[in-house]
C-alpha atoms as a PDB file:
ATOM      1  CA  UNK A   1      13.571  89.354 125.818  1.00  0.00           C
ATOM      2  CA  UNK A   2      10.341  87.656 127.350  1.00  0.00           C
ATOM      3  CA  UNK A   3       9.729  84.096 127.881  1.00  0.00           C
ATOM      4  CA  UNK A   4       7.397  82.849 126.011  1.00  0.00           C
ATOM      5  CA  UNK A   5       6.038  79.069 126.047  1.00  0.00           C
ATOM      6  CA  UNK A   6       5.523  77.095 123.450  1.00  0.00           C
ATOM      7  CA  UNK A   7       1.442  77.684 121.912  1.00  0.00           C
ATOM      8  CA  UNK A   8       0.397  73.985 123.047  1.00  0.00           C
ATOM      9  CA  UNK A   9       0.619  75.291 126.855  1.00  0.00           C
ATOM     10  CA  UNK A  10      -2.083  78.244 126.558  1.00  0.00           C
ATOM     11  CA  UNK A  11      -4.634  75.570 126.147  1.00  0.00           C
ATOM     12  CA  UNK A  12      -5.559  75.030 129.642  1.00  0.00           C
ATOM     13  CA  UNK A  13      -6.307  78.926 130.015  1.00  0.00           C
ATOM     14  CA  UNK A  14      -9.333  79.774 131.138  1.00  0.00           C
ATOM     15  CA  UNK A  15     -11.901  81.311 128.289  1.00  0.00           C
ATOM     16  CA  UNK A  16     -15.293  82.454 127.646  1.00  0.00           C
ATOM     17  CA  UNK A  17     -17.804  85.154 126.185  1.00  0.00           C
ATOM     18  CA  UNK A  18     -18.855  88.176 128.766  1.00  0.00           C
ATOM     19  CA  UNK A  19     -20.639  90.909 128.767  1.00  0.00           C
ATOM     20  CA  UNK A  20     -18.202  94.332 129.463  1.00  0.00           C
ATOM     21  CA  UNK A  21     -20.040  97.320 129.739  1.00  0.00           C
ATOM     22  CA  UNK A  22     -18.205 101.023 129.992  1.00  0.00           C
ATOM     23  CA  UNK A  23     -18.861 104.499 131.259  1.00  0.00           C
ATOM     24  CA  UNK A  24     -19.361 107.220 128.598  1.00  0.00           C
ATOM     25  CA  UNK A  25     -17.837 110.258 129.355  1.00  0.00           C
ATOM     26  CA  UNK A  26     -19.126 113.564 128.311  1.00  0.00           C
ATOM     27  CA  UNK A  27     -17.097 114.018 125.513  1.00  0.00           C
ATOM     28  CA  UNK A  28     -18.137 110.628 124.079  1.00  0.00           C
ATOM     29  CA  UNK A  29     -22.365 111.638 124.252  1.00  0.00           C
ATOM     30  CA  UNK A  30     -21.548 113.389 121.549  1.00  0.00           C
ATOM     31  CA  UNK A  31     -19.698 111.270 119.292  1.00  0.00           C
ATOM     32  CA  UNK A  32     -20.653 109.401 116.120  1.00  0.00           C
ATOM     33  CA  UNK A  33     -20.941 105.881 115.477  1.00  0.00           C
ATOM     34  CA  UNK A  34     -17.628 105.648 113.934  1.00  0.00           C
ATOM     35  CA  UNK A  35     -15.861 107.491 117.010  1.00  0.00           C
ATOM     36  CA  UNK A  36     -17.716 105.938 119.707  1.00  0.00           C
ATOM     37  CA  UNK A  37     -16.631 101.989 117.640  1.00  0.00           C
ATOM     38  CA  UNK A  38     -12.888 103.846 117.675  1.00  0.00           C
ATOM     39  CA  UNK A  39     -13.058 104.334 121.595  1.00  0.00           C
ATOM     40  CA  UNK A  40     -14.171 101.126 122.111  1.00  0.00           C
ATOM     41  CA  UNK A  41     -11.675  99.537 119.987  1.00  0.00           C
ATOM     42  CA  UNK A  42      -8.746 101.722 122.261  1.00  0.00           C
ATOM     43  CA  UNK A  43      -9.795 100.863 124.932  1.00  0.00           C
ATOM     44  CA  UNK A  44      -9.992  96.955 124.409  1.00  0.00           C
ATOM     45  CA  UNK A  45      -6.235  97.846 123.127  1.00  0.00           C
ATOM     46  CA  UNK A  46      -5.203  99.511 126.286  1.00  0.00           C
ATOM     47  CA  UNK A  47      -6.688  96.634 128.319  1.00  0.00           C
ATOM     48  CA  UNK A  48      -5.189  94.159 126.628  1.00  0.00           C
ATOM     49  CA  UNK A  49      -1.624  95.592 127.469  1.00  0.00           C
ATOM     50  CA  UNK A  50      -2.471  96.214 130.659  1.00  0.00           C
ATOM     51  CA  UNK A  51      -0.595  93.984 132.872  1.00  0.00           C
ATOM     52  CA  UNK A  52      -3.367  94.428 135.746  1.00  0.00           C
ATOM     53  CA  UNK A  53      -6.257  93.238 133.919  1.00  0.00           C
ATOM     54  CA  UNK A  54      -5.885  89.522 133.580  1.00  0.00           C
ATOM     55  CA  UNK A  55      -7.558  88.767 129.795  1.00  0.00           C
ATOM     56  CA  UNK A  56      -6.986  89.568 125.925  1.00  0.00           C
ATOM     57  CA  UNK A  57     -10.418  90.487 124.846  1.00  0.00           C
ATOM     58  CA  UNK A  58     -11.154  90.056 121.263  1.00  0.00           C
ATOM     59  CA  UNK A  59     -13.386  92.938 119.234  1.00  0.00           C
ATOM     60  CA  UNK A  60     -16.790  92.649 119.544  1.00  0.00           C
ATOM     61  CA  UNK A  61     -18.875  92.195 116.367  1.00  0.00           C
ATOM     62  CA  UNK A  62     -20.356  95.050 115.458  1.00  0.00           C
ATOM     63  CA  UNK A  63     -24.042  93.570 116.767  1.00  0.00           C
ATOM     64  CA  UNK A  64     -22.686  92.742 119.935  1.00  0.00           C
ATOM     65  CA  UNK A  65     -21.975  96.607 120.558  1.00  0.00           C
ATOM     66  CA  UNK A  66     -24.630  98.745 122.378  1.00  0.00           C
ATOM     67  CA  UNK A  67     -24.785 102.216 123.032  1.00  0.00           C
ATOM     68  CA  UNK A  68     -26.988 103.558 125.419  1.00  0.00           C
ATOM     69  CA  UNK A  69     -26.773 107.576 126.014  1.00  0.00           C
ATOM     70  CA  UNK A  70     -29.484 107.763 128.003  1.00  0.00           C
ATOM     71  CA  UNK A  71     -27.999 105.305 130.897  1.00  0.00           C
ATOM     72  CA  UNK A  72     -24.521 106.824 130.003  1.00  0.00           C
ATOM     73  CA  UNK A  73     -22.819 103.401 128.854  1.00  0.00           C
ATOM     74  CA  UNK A  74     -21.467 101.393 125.701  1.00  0.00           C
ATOM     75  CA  UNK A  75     -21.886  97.560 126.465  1.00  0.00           C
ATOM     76  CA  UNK A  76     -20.049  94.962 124.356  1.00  0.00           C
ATOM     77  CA  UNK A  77     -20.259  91.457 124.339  1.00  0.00           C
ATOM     78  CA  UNK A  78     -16.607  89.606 124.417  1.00  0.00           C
ATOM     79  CA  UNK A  79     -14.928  86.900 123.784  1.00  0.00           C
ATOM     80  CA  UNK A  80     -11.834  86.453 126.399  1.00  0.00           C
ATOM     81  CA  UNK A  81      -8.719  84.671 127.369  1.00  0.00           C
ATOM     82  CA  UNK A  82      -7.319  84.491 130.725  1.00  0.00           C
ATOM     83  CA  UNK A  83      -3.590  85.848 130.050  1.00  0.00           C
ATOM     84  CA  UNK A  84      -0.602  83.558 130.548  1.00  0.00           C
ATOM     85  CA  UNK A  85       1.756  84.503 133.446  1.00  0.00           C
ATOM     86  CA  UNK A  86       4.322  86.431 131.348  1.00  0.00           C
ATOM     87  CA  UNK A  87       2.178  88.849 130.716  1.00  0.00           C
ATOM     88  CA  UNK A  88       0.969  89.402 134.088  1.00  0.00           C
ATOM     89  CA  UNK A  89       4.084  91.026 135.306  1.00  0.00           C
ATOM     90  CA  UNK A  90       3.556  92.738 139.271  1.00  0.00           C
ATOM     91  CA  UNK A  91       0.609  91.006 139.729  1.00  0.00           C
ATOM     92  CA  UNK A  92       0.049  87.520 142.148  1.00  0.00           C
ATOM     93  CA  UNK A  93      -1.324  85.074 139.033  1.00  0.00           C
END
């Protein structure tokens, strides 16, 4: 079992609102709304697991989601938390 501090430690964590912006892929040109928000939504999942990538993003609202086909990208804007150590496992933080 992991670690885990107690909540009143995360406070000092860096946070902050960015803008992340994506690749579409082929396969995604030609999605809906409702599948393109789903592929999104994975990959903010995957991310956040990811013991590389050093924040937990939160969802975007749904304004703060753009899809652009024609430059071949889905931007979001963010909300983030720098993760604590325990979750960075393999990496130098």
């Amino acid at each position: 079992m992991v670690h885990q501090p107690p909540p009143d430690e995360y406070d000092h964590r860096e946070e902050g609102c960015s803008l992340f912006e994506w690749p579409l892929s082929d396969e995604a040109l030609h999605m809906g709304a409702g599948e393109l928000l789903d592929s999104l939504i994975d990959t903010i999942r995957r991310l956040n697991v990811d013991p590389q990538w050093d924040r937990t993003l939160i969802f975007p609202r749904f304004d703060d989601v753009v899809v652009d086909r024609g430059r071949r990208q889905i931007t979001a804007r963010c909300m983030w938390k720098i993760k604590p150590d325990y979750q960075m496992k393999g990496t130098k933080k």
